[in-house]
C-alpha atoms as a PDB file:
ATOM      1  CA  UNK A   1       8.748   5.580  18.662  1.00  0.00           C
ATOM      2  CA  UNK A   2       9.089   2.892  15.890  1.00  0.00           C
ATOM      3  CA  UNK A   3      12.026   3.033  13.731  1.00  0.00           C
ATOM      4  CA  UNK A   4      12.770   1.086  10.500  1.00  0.00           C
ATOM      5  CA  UNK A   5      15.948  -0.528   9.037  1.00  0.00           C
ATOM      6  CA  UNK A   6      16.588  -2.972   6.049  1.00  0.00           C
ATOM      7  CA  UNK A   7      16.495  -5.887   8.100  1.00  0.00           C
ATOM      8  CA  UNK A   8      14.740  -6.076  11.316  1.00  0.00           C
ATOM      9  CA  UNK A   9      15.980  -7.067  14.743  1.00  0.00           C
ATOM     10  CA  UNK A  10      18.683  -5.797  16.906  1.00  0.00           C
ATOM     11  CA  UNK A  11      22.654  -7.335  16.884  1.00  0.00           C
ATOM     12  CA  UNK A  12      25.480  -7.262  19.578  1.00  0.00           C
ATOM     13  CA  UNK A  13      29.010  -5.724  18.260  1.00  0.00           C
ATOM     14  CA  UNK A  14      31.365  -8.534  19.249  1.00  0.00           C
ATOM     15  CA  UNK A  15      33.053  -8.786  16.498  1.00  0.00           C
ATOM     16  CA  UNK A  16      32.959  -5.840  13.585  1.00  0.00           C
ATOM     17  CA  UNK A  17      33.832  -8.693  10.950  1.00  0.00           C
ATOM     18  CA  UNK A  18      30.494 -10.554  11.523  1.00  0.00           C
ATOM     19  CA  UNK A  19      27.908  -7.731  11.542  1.00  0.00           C
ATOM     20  CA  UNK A  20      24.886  -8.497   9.224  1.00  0.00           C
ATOM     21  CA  UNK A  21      24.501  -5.413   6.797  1.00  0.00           C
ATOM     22  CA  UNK A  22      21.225  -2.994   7.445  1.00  0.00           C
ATOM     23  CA  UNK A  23      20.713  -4.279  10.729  1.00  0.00           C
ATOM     24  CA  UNK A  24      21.373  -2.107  13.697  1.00  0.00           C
ATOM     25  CA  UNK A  25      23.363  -2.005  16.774  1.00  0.00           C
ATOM     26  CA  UNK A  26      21.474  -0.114  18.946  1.00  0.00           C
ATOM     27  CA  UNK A  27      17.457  -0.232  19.025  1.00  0.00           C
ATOM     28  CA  UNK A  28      15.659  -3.001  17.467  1.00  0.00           C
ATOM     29  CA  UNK A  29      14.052  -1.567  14.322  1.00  0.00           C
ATOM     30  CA  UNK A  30      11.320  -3.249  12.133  1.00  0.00           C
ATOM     31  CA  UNK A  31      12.554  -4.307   8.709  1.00  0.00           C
ATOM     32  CA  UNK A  32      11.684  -2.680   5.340  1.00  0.00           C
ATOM     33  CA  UNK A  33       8.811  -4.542   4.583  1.00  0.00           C
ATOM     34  CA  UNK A  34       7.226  -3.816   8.060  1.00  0.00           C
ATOM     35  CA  UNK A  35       7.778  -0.439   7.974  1.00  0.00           C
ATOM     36  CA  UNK A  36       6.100  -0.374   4.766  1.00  0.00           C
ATOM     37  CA  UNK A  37       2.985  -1.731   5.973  1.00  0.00           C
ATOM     38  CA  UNK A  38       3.410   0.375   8.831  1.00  0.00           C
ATOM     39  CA  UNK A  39       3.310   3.823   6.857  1.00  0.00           C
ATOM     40  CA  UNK A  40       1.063   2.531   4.407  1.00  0.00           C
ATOM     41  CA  UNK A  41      -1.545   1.923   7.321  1.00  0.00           C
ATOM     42  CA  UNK A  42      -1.045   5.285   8.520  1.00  0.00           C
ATOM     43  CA  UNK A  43      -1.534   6.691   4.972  1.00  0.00           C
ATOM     44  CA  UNK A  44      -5.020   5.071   5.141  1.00  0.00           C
ATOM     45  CA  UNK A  45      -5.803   6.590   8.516  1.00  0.00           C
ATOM     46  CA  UNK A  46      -4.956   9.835   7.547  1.00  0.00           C
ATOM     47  CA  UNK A  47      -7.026   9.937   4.748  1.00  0.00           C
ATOM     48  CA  UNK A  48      -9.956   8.142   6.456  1.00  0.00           C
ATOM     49  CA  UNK A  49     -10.084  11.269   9.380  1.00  0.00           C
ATOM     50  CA  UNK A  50      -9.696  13.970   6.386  1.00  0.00           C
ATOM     51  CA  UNK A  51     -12.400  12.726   4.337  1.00  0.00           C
ATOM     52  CA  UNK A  52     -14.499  12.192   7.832  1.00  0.00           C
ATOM     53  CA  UNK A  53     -14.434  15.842   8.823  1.00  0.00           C
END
């Protein structure tokens, strides 16, 4: 599973004050621009196997 967020990367909750905005706490995630690359590339793929068949 990939997943996407605005920045990428992973961050510990130690203290709620210094969290960095759009990155998450949980599972790293890919940052925006990755994850537009990412679906854009799948886009391609996609349309590659329709036209092939």
């Amino acid at each position: 599973m990939l997943e996407g967020f605005i920045e990428g990367g992973r961050q510990d909750v130690v203290n709620i004050d210094d969290l960095e905005y759009g990155k998450s706490i949980t599972d790293p995630c890919m940052d925006w621009d990755q994850t537009a690359a990412t679906l854009r590339h799948l886009a391609q793929a996609v349309e590659r196997r329709r036209a092939a068949g």
